[in-house]
Protein backbone atom coordinates (compact mmCIF):
# COMPACT_ATOMS: atom_id res chain seq x y z
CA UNK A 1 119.77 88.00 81.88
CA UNK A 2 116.23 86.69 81.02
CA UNK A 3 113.55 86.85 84.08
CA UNK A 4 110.43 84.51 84.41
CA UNK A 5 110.95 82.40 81.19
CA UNK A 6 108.74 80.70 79.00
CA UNK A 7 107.74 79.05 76.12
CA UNK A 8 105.14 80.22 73.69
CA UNK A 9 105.97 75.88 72.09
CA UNK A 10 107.15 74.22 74.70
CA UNK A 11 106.55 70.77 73.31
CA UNK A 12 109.15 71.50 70.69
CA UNK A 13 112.07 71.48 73.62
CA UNK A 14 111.62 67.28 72.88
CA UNK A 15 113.63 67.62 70.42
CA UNK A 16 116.43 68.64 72.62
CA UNK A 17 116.31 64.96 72.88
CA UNK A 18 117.73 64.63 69.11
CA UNK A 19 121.30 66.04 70.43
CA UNK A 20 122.49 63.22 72.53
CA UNK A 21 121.32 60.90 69.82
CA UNK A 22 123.82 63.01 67.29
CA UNK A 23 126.35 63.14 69.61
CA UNK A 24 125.75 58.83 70.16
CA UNK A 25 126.12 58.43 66.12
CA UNK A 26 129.37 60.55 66.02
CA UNK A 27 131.11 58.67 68.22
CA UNK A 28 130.34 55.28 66.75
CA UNK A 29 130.98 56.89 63.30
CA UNK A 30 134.10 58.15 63.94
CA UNK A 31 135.73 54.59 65.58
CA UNK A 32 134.17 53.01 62.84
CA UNK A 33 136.15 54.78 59.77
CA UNK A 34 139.51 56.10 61.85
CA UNK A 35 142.09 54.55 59.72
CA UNK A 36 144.57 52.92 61.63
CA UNK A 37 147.50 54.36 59.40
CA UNK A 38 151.00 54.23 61.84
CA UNK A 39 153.79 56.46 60.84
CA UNK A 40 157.24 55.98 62.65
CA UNK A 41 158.27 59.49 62.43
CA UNK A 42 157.12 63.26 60.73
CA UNK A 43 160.26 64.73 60.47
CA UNK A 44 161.16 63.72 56.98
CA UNK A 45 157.67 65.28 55.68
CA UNK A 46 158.91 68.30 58.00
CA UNK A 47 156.14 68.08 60.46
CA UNK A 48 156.84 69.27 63.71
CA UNK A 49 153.38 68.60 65.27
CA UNK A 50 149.03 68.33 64.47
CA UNK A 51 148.07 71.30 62.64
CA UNK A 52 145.86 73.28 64.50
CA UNK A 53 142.54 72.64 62.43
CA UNK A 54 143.55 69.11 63.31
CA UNK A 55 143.39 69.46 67.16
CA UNK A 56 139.69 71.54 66.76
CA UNK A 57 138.74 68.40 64.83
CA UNK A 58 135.60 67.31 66.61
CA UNK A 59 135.08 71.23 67.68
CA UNK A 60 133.41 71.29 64.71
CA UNK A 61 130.64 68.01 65.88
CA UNK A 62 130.32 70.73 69.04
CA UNK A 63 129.89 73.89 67.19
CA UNK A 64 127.02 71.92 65.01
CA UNK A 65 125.48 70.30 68.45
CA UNK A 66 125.38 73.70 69.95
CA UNK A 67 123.76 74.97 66.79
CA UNK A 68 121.14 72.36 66.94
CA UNK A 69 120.60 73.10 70.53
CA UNK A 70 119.99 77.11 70.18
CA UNK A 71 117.99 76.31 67.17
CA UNK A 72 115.49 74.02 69.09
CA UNK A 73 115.32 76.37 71.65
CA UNK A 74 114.50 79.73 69.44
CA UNK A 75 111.59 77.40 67.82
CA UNK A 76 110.53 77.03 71.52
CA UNK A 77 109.81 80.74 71.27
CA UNK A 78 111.44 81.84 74.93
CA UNK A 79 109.43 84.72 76.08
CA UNK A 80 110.47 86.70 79.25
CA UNK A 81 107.57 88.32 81.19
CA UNK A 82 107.18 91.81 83.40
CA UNK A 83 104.23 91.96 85.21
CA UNK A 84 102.83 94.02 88.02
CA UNK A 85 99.28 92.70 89.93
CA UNK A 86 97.44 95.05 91.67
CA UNK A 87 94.47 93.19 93.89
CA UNK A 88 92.28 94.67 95.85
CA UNK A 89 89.56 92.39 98.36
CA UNK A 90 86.46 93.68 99.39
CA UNK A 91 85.80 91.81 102.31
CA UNK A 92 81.93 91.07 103.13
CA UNK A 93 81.75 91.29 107.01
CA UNK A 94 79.65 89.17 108.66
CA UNK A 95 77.69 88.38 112.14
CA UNK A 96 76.40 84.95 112.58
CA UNK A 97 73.58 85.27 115.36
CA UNK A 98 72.55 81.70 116.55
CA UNK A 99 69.94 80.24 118.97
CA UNK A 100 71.22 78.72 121.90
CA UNK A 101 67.61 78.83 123.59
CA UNK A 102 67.14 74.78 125.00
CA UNK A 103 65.07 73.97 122.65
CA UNK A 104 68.23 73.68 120.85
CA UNK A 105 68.68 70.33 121.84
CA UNK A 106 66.37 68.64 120.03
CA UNK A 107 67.53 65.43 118.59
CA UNK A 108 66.12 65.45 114.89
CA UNK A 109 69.33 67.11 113.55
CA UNK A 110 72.33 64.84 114.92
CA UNK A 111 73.67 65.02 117.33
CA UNK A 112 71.54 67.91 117.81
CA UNK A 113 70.16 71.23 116.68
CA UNK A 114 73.15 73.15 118.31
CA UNK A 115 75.85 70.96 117.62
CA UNK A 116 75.03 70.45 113.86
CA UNK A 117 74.92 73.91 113.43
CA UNK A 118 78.22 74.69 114.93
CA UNK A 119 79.43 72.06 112.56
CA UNK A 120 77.91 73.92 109.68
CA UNK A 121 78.85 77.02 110.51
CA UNK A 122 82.22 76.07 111.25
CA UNK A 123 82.74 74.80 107.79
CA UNK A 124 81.27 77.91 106.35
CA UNK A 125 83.96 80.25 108.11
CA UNK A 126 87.10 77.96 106.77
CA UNK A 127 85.55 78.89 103.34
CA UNK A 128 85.47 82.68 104.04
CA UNK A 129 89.21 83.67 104.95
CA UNK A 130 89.04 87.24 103.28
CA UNK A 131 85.92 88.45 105.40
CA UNK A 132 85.46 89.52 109.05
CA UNK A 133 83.17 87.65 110.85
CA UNK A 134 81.18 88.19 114.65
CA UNK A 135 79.00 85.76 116.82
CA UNK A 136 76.39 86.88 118.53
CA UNK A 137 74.17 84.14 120.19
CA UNK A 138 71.24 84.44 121.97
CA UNK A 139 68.30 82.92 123.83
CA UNK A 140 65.77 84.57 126.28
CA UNK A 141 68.39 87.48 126.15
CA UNK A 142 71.40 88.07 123.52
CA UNK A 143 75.37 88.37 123.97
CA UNK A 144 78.00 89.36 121.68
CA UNK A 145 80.52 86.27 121.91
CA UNK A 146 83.31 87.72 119.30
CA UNK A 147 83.27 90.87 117.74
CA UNK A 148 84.30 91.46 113.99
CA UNK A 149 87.34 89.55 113.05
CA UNK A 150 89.76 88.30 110.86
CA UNK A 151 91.30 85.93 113.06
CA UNK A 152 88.99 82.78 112.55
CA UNK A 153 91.10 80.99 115.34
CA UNK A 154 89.57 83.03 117.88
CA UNK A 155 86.47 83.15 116.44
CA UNK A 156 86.40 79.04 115.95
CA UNK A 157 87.19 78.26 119.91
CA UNK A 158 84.52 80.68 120.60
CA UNK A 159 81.84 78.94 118.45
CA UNK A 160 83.11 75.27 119.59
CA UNK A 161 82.62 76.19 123.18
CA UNK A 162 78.79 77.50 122.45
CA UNK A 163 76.49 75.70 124.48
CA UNK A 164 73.22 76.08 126.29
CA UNK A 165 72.37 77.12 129.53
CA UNK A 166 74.50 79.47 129.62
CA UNK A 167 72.08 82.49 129.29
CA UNK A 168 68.76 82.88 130.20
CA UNK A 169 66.65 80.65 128.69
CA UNK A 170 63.54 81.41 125.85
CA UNK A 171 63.76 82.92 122.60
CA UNK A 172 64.83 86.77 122.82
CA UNK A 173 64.58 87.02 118.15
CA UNK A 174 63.97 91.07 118.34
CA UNK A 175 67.28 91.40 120.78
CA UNK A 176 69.74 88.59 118.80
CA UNK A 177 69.04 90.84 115.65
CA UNK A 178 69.70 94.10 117.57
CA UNK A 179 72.62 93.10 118.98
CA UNK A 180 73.81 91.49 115.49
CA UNK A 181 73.38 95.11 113.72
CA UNK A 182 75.03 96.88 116.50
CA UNK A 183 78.44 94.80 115.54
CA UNK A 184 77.72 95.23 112.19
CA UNK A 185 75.86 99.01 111.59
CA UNK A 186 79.04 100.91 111.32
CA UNK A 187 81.44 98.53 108.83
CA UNK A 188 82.66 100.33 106.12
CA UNK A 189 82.83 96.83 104.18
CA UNK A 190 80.92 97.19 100.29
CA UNK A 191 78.44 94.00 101.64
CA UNK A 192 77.34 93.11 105.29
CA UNK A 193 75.52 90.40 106.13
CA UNK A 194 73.78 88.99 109.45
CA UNK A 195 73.10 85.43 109.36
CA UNK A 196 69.95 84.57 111.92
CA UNK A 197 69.47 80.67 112.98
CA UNK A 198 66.74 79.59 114.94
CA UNK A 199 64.49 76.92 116.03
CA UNK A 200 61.60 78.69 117.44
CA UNK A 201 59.02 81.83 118.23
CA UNK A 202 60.04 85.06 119.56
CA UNK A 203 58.96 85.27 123.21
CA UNK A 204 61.20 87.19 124.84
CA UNK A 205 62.93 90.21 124.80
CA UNK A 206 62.63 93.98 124.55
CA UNK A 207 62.63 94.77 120.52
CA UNK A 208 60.22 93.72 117.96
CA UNK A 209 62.05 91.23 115.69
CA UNK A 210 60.48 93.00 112.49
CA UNK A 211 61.42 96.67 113.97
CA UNK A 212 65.24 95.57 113.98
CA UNK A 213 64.49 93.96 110.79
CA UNK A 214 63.70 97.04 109.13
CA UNK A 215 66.43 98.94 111.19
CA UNK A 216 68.81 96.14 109.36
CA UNK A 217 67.36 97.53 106.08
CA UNK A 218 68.02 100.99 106.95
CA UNK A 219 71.63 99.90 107.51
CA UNK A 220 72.00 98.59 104.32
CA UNK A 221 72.19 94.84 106.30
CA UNK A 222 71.23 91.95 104.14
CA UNK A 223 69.88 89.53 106.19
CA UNK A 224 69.82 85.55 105.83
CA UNK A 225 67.61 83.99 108.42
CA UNK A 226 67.33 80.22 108.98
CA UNK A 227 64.21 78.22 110.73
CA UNK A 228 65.96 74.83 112.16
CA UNK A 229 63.97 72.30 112.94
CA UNK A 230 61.66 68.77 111.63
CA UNK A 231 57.93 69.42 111.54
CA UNK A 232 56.15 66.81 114.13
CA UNK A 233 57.40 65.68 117.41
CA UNK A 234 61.31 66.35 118.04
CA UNK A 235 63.18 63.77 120.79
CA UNK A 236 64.57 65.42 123.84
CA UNK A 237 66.53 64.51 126.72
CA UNK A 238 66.39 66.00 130.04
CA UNK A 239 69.05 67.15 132.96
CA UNK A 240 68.70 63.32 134.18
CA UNK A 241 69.14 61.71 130.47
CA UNK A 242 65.58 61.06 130.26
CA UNK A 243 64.05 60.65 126.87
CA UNK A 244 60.92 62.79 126.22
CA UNK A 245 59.25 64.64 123.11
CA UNK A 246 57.76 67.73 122.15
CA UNK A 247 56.77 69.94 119.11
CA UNK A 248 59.19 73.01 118.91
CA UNK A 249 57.31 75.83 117.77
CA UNK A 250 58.59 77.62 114.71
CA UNK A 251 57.45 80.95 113.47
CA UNK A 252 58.68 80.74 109.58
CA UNK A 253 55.66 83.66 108.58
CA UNK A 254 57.65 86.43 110.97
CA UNK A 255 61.06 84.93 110.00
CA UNK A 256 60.29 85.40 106.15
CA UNK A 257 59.25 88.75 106.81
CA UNK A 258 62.12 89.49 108.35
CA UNK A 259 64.81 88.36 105.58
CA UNK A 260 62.37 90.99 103.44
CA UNK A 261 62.95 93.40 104.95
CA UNK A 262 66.28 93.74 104.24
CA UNK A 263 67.45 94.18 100.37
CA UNK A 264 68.38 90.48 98.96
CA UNK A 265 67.44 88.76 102.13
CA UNK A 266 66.02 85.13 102.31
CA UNK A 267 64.81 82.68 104.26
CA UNK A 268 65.48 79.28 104.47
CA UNK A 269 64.32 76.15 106.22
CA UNK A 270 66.53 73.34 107.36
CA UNK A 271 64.99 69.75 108.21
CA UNK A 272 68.15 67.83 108.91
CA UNK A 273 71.80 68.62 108.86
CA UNK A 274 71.84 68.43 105.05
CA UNK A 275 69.66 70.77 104.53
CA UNK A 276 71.18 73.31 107.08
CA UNK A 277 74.53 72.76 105.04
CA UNK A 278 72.80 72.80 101.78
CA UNK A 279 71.62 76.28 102.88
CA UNK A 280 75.27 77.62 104.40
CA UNK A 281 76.81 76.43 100.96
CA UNK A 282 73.98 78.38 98.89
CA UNK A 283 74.82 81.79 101.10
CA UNK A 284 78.61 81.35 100.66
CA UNK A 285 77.73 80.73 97.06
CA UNK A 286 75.64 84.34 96.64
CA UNK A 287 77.81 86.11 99.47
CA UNK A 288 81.58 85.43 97.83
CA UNK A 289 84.17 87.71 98.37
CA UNK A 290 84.82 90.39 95.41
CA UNK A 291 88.39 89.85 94.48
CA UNK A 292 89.25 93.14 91.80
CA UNK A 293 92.73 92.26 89.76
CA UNK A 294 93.91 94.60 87.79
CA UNK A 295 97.31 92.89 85.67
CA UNK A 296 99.98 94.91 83.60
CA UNK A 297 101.82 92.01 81.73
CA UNK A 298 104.23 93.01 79.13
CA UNK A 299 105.41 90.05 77.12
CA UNK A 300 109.10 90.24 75.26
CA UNK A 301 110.45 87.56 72.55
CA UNK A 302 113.78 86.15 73.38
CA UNK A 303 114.37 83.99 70.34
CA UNK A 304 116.44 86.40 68.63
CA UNK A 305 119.84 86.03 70.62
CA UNK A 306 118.95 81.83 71.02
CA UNK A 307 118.58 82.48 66.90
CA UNK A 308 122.25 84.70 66.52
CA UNK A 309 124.19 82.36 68.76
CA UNK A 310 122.94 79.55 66.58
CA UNK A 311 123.88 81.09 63.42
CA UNK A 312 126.96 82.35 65.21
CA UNK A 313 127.87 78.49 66.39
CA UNK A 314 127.19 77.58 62.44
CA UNK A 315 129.41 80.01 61.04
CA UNK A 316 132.12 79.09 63.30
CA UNK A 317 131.61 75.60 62.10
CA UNK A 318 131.33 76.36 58.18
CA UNK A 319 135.20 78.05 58.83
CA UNK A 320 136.47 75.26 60.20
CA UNK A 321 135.87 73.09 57.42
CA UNK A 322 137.67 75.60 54.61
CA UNK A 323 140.48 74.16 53.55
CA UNK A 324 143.96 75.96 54.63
């Protein structure tokens, strides 16, 4: 009969508690003033039997504890609700384009460049479930890893099994951007973003990192890009585990340039692995998935019938006490 009930007073449904307290006082009432009156037998007084309004007795305790009950219960305000949602999710799709040059292995961020940023980034995807996401990664040349997807599983193992040495080695900026647009130029999605981590100076590669900049722009790309790295000398370790140190270079004039291009980009600089996640949680922050809900909620009273039925249950009650 009713569908997805509620209460506009729900607090007032303690007093529900005030029936089996009535119903407690009516029994110890009722043994405490039955007369013990014993008759031998009713057929000189020409009764054959209790009179009906005898045997509904205590009906009338009921009627009133049902009364009570409905009563409590229209106060309550019951409220039945119909409501249709309509949502619609504009996902933002996404290309994270990370460094994997060797330089990537410095040892200020722990346990080192690479690996903290995984980390980061990794975190950063669990937060973004509605949006598509690629990798691209790249060092002295670039290589999509995962294309735009949905399916974060994938696109996790992918970004867990990252590592250097894998592709030529140096700093190929110009191409990791050109490769990120190329997954990204075509989306149909309202926002897309290419996020752009690295730890040093463009030196390789066939594209200008400002002329794919701009070509982002053209694209209607916003792009975040992200210089990794402690100023000074950075620990290192080589292919035989021995400990050496050298100054990564950084190039944060071209990389700021860059984010400008693009409408609403930014760039940031990350120390440690604080920072770095400081600056992931300030780009989910901006970049947040549009979530449109249109509701149609139609609310209906249902006191009325709790409200008759009580009346009803108190009428009943009121006969039962006329004398025949």
């Amino acid at each position: 009969m009713f569908h997805n009930i509620s209460f506009a007073h729900p607090w007032l449904l303690l007093l529900l508690a005030l029936v089996p307290a009535m119903a407690i006082w009516y029994i110890l009432r009722y043994k405490r003033i039955k007369a013990p009156v014993h008759i031998a037998s009713t057929d000189m007084f020409g009764v054959g039997g209790k009179t009906l309004r005898y045997r509904l007795y205590h009906l009338r305790f009921v009627l009133r504890c049902i009364a009570v009950t409905l009563l409590i219960v229209a106060l309550a305000r019951p409220q039945s609700k119909l409501s249709r949602e309509e949502m619609e999710i504009d996902g933002i799709d996404i290309v994270l384009t990370m460094d994997v040059s060797g330089s990537m292995k410095g040892e200020d961020f722990k346990p080192n460049r690479l690996e903290a940023a995984k980390d980061v980034a990794l975190k950063f995807i669990e937060g973004r479930k509605s949006d598509r996401i690629a990798l691209v990664e790249f060092a002295g040349e670039a290589f999509t890893q995962t294309p735009l997807t949905i399916d974060h599983n994938v696109l996790n193992r992918q970004l867990s099994a990252m590592r250097t040495g894998l592709l030529e080695d140096g700093t190929a900026i110009g191409d990791g951007l050109a490769t990120a647009i190329n997954r990204i130029k075509e989306s149909k999605a309202v926002s897309k973003v290419i996020i752009l981590l690295t730890d040093g100076v463009n030196n390789r590669g066939s594209i200008d990192p400002e002329t794919a900049a701009e070509l982002a722009g053209e694209y209607g790309i916003r792009l975040y890009t992200i210089g990794v790295g402690s100023r000074g000398d950075v620990l290192y370790h080589d292919e035989y585990g021995r400990p050496f140190y050298a100054q990564a270079d950084l190039d944060e004039t071209l990389l700021t340039r860059m984010a400008e291009n693009t409408d609403g980009g930014h760039y940031y600089r990350a120390t440690d692995k604080n920072s770095l996640n400081e600056i992931f949680e300030q780009i989910d922050k901006i970049e947040k998935t549009r979530i449109e809900v249109t509701q149609y909620q139609q609310t209906k009273e249902e006191f009325k019938i709790f409200l008759l039925l009580a009346l009803l249950a108190l009428g009943l009650e009121l006969l039962l006490r006329i004398d025949n």
